[in-house]
C-alpha atoms as a PDB file:
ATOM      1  CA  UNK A   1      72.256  88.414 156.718  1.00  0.00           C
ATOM      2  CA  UNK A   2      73.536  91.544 158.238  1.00  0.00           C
ATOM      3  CA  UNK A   3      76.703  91.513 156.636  1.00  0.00           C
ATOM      4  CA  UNK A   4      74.927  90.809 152.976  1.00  0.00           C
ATOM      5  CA  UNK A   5      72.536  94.258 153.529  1.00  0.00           C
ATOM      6  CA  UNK A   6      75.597  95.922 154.423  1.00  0.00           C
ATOM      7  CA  UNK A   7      77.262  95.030 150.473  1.00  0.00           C
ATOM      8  CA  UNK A   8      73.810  95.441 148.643  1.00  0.00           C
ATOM      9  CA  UNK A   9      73.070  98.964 148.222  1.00  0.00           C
ATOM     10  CA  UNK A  10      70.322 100.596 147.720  1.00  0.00           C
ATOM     11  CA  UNK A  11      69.702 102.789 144.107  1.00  0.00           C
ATOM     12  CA  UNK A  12      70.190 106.243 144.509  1.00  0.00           C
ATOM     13  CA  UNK A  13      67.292 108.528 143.144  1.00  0.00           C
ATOM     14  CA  UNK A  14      67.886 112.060 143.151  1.00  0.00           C
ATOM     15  CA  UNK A  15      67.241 114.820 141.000  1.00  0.00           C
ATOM     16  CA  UNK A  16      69.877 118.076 140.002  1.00  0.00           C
ATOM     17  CA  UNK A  17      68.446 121.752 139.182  1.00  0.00           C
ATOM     18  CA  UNK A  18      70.178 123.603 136.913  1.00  0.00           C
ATOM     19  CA  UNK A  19      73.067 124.754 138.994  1.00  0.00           C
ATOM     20  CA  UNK A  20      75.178 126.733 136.650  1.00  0.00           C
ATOM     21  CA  UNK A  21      74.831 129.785 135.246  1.00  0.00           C
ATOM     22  CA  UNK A  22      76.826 129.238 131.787  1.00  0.00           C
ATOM     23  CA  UNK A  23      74.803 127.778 129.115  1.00  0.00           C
ATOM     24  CA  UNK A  24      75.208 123.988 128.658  1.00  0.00           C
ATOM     25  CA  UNK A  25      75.081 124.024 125.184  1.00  0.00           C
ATOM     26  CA  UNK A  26      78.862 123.704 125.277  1.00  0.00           C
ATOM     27  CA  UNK A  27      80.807 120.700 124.992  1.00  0.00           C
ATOM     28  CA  UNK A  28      83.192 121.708 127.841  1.00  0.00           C
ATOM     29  CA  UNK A  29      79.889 122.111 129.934  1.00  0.00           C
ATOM     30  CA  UNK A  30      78.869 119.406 129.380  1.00  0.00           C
ATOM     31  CA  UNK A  31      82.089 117.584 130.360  1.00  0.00           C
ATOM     32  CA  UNK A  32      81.939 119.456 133.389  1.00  0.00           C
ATOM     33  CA  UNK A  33      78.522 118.472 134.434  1.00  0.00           C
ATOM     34  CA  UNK A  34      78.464 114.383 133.630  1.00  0.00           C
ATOM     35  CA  UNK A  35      81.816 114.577 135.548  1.00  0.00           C
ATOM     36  CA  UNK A  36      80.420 116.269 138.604  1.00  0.00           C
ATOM     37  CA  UNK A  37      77.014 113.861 138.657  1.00  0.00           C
ATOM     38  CA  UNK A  38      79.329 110.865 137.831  1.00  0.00           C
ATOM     39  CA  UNK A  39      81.509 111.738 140.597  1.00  0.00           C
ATOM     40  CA  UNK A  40      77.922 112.483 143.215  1.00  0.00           C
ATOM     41  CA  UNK A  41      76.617 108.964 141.878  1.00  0.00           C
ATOM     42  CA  UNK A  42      80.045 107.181 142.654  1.00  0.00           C
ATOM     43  CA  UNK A  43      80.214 108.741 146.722  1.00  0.00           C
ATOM     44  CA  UNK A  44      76.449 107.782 146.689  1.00  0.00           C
ATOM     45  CA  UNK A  45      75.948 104.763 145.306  1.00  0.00           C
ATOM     46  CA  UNK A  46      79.680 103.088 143.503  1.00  0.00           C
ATOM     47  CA  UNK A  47      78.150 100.492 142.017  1.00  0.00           C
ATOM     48  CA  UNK A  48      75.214 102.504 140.220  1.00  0.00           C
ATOM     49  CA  UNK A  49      75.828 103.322 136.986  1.00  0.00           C
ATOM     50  CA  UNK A  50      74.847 107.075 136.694  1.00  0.00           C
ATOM     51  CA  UNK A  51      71.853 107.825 134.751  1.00  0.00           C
ATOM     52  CA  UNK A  52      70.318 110.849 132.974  1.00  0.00           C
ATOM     53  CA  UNK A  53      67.987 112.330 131.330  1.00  0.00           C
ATOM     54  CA  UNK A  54      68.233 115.060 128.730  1.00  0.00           C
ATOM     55  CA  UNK A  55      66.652 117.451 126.536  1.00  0.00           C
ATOM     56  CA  UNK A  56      67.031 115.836 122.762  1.00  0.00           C
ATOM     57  CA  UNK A  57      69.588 118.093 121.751  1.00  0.00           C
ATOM     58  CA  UNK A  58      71.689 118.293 124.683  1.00  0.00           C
ATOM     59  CA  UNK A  59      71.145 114.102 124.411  1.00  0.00           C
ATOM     60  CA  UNK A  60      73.102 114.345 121.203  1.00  0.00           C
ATOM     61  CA  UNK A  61      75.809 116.622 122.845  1.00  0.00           C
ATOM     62  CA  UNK A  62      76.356 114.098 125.788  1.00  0.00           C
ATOM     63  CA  UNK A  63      76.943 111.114 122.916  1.00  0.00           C
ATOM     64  CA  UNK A  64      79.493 113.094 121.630  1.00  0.00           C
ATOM     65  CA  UNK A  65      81.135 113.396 125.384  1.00  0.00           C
ATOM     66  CA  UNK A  66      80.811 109.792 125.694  1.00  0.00           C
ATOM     67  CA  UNK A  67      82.321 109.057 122.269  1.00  0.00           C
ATOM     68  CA  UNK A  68      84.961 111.793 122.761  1.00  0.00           C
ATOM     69  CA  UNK A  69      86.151 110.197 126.048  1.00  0.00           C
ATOM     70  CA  UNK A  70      85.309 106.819 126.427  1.00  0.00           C
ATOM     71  CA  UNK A  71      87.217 106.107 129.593  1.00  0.00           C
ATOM     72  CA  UNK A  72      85.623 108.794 131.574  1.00  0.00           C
ATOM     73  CA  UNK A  73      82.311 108.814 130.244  1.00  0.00           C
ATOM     74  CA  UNK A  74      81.894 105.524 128.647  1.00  0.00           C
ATOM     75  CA  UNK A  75      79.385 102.556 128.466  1.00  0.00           C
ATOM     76  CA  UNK A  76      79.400 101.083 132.031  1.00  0.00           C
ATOM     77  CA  UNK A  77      79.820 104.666 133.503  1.00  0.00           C
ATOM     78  CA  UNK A  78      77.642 107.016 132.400  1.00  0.00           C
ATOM     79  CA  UNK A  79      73.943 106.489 130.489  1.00  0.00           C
ATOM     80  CA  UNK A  80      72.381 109.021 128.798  1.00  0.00           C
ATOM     81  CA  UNK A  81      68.715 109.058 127.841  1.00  0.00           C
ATOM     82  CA  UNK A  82      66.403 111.063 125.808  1.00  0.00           C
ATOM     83  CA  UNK A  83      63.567 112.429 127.349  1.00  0.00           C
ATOM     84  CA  UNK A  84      60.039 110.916 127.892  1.00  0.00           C
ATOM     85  CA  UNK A  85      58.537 113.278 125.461  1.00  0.00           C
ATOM     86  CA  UNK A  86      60.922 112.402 123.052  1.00  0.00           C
ATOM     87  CA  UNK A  87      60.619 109.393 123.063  1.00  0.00           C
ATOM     88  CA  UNK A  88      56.843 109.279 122.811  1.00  0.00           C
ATOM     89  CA  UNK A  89      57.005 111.550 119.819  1.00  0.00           C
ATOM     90  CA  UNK A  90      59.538 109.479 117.957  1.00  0.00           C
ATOM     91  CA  UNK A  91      57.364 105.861 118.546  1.00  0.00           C
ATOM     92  CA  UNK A  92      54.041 107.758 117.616  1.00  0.00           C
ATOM     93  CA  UNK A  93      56.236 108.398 113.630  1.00  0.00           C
ATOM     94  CA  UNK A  94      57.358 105.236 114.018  1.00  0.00           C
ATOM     95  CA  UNK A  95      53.893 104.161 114.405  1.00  0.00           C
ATOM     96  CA  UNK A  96      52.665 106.296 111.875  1.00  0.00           C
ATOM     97  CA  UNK A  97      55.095 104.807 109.415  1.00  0.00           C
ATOM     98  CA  UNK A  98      54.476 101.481 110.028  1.00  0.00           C
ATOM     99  CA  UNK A  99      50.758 101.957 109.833  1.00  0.00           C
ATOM    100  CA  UNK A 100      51.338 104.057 106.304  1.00  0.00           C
ATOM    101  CA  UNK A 101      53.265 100.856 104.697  1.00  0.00           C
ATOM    102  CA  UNK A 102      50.146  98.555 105.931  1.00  0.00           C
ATOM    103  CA  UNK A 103      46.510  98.255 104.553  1.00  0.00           C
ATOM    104  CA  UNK A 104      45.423  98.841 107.664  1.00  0.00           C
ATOM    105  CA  UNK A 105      44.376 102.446 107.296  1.00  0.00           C
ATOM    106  CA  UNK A 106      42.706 102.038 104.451  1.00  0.00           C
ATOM    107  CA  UNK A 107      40.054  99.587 105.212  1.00  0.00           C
END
C-alpha cells in the first residue's frame, strides 16, 4: 500500500499572478508563459496535464500556440480553457437560440 501512494500523486492546484510586465497579447508571450507553467506543472505534478484558464481572447491566442507547435504545446500537454464567464455567456445565446427556433416562447 505504501509503495502504491508513493506512484499516485496527488493534483496540483495552484494559481499564477500576472508575473510579467510585457503585455501578453503577443504570441511570443504567450509561448513563453505556457512553457514556463508547463514546465512548473511537470516538477509538480509529471503526470498532470497542465491546465488553464484564460481571458476569451488570449484563449484564442493560446490555440494558435498549440496549433503552431504541437509537440510542445499539444493535446496531452497543455489544455486551455475559456473562462467561466465565457462560457456562461455563450450557453445563455445558445439557449436563446434554441428557445427562438421553438414554440416555446410564444405560448
Amino acid at each position: 500500500m505504501a509503495v502504491l501512494e508513493q506512484l499516485v500523486h496527488p493534483p496540483a492546484l495552484s494559481a499564477m499572478l500576472s508575473i510579467f510586465n510585457e503585455k501578453s497579447e503577443d504570441v511570443e508571450m504567450m509561448t513563453h508563459a505556457m512553457g514556463i507553467q508547463l514546465a512548473i506543472s511537470k516538477y509538480l505534478n509529471p503526470d498532470q496535464i497542465t491546465v488553464k484558464i484564460f481571458d476569451i481572447l488570449l484563449y484564442a491566442l493560446s490555440k494558435h500556440v498549440k496549433w503552431q507547435w504541437p509537440n510542445s504545446f499539444g493535446e496531452g500537454k497543455f489544455l486551455s480553457m475559456a473562462g467561466g464567464m465565457h462560457i456562461e455567456k455563450s450557453l445563455w445565446i445558445l439557449l436563446i437560440d434554441t428557445l427562438d427556433g421553438s414554440r416555446w416562447c410564444s405560448v
